[in-house]
PDB file of N, CA and C in Angstrom:
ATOM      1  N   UNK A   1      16.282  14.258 -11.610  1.00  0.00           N
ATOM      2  CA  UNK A   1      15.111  14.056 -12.422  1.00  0.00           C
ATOM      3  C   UNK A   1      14.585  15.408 -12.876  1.00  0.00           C
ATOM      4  N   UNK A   2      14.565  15.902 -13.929  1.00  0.00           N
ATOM      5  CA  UNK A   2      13.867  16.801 -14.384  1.00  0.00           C
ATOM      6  C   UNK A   2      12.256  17.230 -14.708  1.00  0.00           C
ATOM      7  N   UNK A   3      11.905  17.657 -14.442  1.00  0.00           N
ATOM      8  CA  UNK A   3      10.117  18.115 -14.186  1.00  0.00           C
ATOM      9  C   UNK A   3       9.896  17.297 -15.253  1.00  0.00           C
ATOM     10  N   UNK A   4      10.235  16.934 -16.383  1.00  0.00           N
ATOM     11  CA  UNK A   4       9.185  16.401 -17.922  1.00  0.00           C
ATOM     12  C   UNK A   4       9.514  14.940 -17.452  1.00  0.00           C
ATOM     13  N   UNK A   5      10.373  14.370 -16.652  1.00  0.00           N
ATOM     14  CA  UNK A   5      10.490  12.418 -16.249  1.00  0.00           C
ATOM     15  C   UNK A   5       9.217  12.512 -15.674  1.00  0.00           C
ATOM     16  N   UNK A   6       8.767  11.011 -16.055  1.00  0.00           N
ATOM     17  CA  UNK A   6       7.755  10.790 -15.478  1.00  0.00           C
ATOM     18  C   UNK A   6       7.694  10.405 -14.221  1.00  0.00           C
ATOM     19  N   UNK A   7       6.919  10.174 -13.167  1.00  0.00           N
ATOM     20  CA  UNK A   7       6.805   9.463 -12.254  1.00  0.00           C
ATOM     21  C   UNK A   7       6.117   8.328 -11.790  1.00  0.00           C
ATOM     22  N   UNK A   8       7.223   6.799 -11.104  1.00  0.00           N
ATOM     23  CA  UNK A   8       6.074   6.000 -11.474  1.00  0.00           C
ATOM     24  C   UNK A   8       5.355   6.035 -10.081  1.00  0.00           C
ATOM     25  N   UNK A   9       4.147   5.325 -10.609  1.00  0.00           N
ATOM     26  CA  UNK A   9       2.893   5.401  -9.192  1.00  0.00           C
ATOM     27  C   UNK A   9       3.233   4.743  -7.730  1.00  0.00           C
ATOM     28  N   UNK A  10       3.250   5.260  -7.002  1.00  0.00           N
ATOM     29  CA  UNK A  10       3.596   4.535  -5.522  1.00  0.00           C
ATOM     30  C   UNK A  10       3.008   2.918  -5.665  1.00  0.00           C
ATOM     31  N   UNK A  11       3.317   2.037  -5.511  1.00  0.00           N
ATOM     32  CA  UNK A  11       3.173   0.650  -5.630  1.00  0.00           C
ATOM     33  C   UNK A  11       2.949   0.206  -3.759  1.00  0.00           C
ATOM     34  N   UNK A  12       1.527  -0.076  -3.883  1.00  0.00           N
ATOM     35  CA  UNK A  12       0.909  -0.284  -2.447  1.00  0.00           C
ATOM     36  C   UNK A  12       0.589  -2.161  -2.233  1.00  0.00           C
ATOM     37  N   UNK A  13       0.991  -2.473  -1.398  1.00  0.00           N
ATOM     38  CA  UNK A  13       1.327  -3.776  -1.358  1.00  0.00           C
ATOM     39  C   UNK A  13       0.692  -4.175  -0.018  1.00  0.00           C
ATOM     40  N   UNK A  14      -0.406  -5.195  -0.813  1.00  0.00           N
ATOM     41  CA  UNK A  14      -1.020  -6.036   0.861  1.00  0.00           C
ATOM     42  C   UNK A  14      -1.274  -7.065   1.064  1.00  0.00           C
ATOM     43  N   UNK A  15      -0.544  -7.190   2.058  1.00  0.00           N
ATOM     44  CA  UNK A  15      -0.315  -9.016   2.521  1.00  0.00           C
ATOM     45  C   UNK A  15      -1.048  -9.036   3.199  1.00  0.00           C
ATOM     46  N   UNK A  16      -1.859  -9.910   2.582  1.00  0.00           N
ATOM     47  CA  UNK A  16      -3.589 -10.316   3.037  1.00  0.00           C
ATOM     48  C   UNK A  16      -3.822 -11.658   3.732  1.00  0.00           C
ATOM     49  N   UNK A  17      -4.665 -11.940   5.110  1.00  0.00           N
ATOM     50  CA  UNK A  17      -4.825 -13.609   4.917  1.00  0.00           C
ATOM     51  C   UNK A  17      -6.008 -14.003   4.354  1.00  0.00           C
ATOM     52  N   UNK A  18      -6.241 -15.438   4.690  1.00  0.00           N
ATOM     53  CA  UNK A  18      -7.854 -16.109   4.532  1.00  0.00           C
ATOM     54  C   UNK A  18      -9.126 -15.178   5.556  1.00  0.00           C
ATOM     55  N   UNK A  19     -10.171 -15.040   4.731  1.00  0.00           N
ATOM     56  CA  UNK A  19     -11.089 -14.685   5.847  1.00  0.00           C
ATOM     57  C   UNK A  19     -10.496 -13.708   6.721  1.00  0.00           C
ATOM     58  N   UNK A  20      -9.751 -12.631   6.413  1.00  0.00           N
ATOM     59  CA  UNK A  20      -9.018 -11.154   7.075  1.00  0.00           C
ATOM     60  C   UNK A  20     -10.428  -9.966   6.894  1.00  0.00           C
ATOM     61  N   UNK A  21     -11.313  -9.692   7.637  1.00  0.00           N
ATOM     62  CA  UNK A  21     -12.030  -8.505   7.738  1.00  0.00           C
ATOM     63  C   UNK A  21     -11.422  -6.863   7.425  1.00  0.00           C
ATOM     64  N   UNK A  22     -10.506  -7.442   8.466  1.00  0.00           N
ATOM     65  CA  UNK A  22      -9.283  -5.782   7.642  1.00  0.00           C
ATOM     66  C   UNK A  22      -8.445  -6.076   6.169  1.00  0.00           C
ATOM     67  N   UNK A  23      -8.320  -7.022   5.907  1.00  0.00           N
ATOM     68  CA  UNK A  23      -7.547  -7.384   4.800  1.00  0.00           C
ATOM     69  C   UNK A  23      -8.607  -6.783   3.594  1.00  0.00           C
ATOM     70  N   UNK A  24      -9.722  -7.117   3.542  1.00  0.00           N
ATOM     71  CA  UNK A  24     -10.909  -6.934   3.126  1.00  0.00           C
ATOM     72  C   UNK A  24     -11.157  -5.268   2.599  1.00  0.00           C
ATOM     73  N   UNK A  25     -11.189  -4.467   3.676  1.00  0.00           N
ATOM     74  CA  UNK A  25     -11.585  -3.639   3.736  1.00  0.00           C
ATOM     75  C   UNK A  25     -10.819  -2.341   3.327  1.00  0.00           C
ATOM     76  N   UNK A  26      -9.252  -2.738   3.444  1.00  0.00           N
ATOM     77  CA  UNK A  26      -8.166  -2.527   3.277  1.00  0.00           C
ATOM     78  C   UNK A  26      -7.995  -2.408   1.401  1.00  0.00           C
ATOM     79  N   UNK A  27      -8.358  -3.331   0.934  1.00  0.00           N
ATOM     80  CA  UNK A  27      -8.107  -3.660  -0.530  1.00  0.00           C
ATOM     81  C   UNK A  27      -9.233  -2.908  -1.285  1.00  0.00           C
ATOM     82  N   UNK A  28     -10.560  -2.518   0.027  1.00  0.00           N
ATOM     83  CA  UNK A  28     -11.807  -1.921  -0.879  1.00  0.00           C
ATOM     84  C   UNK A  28     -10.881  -0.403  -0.700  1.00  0.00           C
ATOM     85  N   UNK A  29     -10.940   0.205   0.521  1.00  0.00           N
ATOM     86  CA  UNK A  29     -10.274   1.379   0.240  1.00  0.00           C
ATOM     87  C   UNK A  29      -9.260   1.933  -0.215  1.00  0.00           C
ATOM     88  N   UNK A  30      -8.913   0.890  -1.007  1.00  0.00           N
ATOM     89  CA  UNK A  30      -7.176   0.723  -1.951  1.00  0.00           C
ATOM     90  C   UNK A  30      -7.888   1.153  -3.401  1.00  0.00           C
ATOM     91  N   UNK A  31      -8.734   0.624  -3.450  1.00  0.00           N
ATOM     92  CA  UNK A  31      -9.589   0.544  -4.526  1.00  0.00           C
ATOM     93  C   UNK A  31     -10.146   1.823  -5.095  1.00  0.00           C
ATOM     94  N   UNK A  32     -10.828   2.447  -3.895  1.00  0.00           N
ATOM     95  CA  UNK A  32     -11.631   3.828  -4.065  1.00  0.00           C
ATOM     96  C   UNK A  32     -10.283   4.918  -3.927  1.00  0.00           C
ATOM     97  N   UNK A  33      -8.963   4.619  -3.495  1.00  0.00           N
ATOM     98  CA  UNK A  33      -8.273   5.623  -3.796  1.00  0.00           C
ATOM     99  C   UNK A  33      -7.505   5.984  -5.256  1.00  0.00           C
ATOM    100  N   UNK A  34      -7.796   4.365  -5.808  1.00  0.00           N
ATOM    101  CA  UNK A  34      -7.190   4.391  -7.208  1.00  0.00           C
ATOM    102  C   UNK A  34      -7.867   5.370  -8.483  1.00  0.00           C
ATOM    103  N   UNK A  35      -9.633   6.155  -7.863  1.00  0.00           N
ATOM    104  CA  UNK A  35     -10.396   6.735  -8.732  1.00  0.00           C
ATOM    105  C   UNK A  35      -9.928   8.417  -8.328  1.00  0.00           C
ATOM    106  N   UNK A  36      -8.808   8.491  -7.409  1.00  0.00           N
ATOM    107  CA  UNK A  36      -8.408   9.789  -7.144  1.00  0.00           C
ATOM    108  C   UNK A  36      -6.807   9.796  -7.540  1.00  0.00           C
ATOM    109  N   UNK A  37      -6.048   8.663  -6.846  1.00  0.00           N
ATOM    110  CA  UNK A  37      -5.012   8.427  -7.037  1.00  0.00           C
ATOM    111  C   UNK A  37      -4.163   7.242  -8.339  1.00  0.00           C
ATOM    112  N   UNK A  38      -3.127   7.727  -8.868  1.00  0.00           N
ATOM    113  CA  UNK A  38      -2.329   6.860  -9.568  1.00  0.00           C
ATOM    114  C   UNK A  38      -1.717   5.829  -8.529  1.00  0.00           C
ATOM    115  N   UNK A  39      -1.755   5.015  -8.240  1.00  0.00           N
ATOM    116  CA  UNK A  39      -0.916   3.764  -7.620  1.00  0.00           C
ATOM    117  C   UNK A  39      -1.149   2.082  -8.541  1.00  0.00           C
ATOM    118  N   UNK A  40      -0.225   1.450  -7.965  1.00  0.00           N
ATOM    119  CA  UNK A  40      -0.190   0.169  -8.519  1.00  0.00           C
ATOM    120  C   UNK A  40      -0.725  -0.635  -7.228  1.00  0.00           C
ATOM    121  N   UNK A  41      -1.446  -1.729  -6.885  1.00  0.00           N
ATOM    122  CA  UNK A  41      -1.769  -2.098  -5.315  1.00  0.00           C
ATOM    123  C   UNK A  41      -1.501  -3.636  -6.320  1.00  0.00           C
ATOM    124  N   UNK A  42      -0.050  -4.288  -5.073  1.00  0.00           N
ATOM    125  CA  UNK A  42      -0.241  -5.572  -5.098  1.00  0.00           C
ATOM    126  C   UNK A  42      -0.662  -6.383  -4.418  1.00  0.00           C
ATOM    127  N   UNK A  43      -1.607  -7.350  -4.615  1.00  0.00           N
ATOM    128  CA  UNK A  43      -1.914  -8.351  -3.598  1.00  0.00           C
ATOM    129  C   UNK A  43      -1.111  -9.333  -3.599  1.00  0.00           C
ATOM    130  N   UNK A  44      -0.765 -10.149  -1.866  1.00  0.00           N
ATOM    131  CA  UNK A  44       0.157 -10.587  -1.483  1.00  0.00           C
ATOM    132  C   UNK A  44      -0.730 -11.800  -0.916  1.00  0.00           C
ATOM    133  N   UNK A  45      -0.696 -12.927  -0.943  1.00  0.00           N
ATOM    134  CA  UNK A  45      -1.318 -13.904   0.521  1.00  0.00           C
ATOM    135  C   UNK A  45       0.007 -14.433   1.475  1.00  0.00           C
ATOM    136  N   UNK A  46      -0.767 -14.308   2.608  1.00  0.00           N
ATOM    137  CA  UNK A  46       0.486 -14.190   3.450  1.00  0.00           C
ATOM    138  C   UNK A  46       0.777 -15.716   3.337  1.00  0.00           C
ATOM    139  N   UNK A  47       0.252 -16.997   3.017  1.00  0.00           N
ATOM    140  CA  UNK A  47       0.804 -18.288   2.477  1.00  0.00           C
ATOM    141  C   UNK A  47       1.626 -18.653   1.788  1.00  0.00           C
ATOM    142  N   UNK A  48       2.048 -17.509   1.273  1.00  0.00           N
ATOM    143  CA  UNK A  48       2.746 -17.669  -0.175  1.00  0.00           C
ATOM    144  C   UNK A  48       4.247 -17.239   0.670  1.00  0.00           C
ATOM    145  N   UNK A  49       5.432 -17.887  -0.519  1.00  0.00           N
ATOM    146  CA  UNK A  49       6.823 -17.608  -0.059  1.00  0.00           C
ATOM    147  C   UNK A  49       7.429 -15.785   0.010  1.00  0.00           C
ATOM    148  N   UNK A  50       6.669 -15.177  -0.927  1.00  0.00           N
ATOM    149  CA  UNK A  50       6.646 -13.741  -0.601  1.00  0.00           C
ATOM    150  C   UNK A  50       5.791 -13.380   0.752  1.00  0.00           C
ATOM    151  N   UNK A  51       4.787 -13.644   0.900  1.00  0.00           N
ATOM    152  CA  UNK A  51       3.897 -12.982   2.071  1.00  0.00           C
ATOM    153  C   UNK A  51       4.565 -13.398   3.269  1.00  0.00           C
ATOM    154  N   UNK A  52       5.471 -14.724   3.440  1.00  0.00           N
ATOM    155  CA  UNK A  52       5.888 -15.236   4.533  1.00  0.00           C
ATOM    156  C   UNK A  52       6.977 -14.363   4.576  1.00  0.00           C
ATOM    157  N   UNK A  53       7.952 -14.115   3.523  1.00  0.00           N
ATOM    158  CA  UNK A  53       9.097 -13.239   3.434  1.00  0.00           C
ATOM    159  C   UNK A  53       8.594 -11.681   4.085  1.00  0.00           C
ATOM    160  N   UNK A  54       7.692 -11.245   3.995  1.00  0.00           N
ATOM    161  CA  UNK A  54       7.439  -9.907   4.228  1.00  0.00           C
ATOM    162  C   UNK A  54       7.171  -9.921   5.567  1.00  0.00           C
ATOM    163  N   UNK A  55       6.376 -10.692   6.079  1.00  0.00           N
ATOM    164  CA  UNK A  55       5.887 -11.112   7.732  1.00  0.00           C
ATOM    165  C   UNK A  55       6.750 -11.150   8.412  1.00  0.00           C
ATOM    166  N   UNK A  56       8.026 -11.945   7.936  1.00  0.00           N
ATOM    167  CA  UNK A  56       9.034 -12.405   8.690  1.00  0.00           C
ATOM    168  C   UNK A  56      10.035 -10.831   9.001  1.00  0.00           C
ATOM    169  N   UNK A  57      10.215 -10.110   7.718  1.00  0.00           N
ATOM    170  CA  UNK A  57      10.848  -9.410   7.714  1.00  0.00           C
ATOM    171  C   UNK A  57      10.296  -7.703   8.388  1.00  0.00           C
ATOM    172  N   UNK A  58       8.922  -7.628   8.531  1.00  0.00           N
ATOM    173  CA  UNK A  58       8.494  -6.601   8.794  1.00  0.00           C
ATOM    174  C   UNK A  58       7.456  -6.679  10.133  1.00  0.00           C
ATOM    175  N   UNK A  59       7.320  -8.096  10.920  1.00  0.00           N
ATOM    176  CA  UNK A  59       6.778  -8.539  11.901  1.00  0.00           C
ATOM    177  C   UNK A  59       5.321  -7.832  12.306  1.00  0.00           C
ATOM    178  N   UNK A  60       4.283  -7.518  10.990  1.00  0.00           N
ATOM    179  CA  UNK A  60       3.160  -7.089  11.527  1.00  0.00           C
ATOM    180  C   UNK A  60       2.640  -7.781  13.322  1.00  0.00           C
ATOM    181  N   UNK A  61       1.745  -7.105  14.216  1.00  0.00           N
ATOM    182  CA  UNK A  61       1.343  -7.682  14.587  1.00  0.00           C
ATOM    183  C   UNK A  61       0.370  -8.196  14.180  1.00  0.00           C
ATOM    184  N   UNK A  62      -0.644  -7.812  13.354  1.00  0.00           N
ATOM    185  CA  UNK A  62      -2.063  -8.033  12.529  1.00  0.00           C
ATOM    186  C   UNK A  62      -2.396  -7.767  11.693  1.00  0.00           C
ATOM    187  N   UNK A  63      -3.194  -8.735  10.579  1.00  0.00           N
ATOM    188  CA  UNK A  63      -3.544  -8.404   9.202  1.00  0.00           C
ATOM    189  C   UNK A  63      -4.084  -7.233   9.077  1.00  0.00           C
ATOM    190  N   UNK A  64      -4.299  -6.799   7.618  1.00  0.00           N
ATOM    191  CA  UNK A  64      -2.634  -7.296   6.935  1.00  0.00           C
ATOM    192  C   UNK A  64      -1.568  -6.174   6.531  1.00  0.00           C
ATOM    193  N   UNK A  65      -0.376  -6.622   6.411  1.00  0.00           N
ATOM    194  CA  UNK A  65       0.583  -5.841   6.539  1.00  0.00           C
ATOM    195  C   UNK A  65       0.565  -5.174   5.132  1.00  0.00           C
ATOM    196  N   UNK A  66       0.497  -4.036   5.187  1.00  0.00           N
ATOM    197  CA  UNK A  66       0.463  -2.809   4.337  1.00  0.00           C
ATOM    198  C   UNK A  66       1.927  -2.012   4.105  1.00  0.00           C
ATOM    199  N   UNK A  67       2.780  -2.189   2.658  1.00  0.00           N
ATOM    200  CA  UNK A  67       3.869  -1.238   2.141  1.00  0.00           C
ATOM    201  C   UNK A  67       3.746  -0.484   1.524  1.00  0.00           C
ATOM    202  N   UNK A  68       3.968   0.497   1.444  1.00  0.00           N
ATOM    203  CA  UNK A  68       4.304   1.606   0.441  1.00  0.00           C
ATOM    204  C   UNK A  68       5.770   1.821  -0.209  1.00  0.00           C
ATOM    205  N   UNK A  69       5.881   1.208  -1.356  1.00  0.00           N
ATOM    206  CA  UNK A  69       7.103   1.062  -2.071  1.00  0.00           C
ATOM    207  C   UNK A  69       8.157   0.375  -1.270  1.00  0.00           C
ATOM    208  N   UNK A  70       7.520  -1.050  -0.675  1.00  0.00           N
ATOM    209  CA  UNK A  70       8.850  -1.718  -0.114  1.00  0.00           C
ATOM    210  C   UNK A  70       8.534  -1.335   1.064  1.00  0.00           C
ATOM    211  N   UNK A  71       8.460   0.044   1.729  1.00  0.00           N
ATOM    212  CA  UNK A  71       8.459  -0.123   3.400  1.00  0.00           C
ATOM    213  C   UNK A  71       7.375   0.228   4.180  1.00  0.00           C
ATOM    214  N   UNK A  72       7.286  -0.456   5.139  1.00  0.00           N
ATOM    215  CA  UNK A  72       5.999  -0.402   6.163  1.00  0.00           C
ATOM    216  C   UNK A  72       5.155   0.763   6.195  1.00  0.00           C
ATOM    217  N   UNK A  73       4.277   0.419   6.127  1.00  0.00           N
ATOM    218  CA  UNK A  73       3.250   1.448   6.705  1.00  0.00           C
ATOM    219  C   UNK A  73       2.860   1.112   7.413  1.00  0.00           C
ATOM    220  N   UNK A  74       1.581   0.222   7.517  1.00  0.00           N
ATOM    221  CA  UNK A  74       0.763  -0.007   8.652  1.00  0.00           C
ATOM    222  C   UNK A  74       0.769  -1.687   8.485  1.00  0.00           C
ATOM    223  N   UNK A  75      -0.222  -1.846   9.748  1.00  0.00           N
ATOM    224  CA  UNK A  75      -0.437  -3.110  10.388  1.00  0.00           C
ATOM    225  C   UNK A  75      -1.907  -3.392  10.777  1.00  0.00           C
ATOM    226  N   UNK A  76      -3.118  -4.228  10.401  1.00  0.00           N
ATOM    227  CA  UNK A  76      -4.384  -4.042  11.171  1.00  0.00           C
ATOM    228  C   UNK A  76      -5.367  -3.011   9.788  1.00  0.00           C
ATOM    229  N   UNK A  77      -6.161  -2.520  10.284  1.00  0.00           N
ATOM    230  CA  UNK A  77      -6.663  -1.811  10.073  1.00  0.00           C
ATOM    231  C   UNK A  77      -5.847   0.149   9.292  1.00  0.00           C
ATOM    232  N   UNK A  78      -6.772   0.104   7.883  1.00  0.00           N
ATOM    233  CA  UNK A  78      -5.819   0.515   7.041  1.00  0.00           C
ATOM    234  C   UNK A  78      -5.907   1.793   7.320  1.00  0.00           C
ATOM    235  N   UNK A  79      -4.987   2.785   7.628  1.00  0.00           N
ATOM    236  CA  UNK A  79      -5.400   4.246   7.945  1.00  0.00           C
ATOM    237  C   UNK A  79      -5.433   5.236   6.652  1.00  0.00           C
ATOM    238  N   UNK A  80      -6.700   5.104   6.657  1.00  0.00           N
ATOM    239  CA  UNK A  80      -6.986   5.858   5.001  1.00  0.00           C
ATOM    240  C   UNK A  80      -6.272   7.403   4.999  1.00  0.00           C
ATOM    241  N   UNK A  81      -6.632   8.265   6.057  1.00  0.00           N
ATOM    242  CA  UNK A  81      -6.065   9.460   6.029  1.00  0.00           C
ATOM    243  C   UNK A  81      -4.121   9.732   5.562  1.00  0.00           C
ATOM    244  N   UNK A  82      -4.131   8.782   6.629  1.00  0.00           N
ATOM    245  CA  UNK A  82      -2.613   8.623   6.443  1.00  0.00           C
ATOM    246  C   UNK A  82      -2.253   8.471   5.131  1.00  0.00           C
ATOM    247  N   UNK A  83      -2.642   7.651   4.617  1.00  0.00           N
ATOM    248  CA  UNK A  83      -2.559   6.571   3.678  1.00  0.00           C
ATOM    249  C   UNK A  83      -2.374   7.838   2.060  1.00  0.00           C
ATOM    250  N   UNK A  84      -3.981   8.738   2.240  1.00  0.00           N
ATOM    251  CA  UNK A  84      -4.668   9.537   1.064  1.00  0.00           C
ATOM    252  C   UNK A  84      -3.175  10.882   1.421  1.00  0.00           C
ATOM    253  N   UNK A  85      -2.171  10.932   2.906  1.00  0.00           N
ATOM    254  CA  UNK A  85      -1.549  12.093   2.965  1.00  0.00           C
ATOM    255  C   UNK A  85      -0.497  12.452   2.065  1.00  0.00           C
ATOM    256  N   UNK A  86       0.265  10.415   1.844  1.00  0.00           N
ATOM    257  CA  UNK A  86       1.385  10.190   1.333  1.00  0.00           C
ATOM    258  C   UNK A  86       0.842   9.743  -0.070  1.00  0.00           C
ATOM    259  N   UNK A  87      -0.043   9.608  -0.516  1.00  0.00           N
ATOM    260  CA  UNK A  87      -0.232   9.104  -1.735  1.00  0.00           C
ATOM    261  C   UNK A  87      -0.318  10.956  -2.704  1.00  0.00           C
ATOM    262  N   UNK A  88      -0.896  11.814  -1.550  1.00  0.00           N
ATOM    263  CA  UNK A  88      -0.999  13.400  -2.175  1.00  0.00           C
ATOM    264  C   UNK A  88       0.045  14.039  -1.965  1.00  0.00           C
ATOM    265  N   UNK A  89       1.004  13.408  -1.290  1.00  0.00           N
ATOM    266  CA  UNK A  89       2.466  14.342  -1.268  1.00  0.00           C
ATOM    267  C   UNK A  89       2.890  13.786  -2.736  1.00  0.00           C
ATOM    268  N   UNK A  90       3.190  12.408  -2.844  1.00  0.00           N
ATOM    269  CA  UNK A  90       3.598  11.906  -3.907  1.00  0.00           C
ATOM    270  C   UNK A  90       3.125  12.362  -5.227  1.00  0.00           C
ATOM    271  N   UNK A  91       1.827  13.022  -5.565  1.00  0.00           N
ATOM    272  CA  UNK A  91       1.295  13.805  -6.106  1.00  0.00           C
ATOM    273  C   UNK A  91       1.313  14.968  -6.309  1.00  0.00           C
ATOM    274  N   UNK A  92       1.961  15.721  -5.209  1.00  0.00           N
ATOM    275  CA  UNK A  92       2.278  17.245  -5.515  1.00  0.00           C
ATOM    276  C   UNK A  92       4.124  16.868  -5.971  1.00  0.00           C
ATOM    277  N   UNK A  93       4.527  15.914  -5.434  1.00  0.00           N
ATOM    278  CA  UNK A  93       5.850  15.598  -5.791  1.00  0.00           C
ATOM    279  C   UNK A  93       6.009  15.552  -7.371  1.00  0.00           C
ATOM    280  N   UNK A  94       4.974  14.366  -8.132  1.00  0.00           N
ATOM    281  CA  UNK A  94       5.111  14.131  -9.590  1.00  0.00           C
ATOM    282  C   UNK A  94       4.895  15.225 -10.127  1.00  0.00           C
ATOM    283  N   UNK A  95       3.485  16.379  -9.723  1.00  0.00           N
ATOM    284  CA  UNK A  95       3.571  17.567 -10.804  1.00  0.00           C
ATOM    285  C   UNK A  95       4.252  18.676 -10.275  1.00  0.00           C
ATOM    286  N   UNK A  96       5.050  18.918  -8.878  1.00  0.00           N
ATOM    287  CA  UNK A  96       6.271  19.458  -9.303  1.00  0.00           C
ATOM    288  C   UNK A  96       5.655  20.950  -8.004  1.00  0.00           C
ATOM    289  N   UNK A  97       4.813  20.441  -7.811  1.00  0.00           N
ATOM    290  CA  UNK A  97       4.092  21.753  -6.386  1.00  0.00           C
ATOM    291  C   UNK A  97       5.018  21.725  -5.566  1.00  0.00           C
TER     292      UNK A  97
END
């Protein structure tokens, strides 16, 4: 890839349930990172034949299960730091630091 390709935005994915407090809270601070960060955030319900597919395949213990481009991150409660470390590597990655 040469410095002038673009890069696309880390695609953050959360399989959420009914009435999830972390699911919740998770999607607000998904939210407030999107006014710093480029990402795409999909919402997932874990009812659905995808959310069951991801559960099955990535065995959170607790809502809700959080990816970063396809693979796990977290489980539970969303670790923003973590979260703001890899979204700013990916960022010094696209402009080339």
């Amino acid at each position: 890839m040469s410095p002038s390709d673009p890069v696309d935005p880390p695609v953050v994915t959360v399989v959420h349930a009914p009435a999830c407090h972390f699911c919740h809270d998770a999607e607000e601070a998904l939210a407030a990172l999107t006014q710093e960060y480029s990402l795409v955030i999909r919402r997932v319900g874990i009812e659905t034949m995808e959310g069951r597919a991801l559960v099955a395949e990535h065995g959170p213990p607790m809502n809700p299960l959080v990816l970063v481009d396809g693979q796990f991150f977290s489980a539970g409660r969303l670790p923003r730091k973590k979260l703001a470390k890899v979204l700013q590597g990916r960022h010094a990655v696209a402009v080339g630091a």
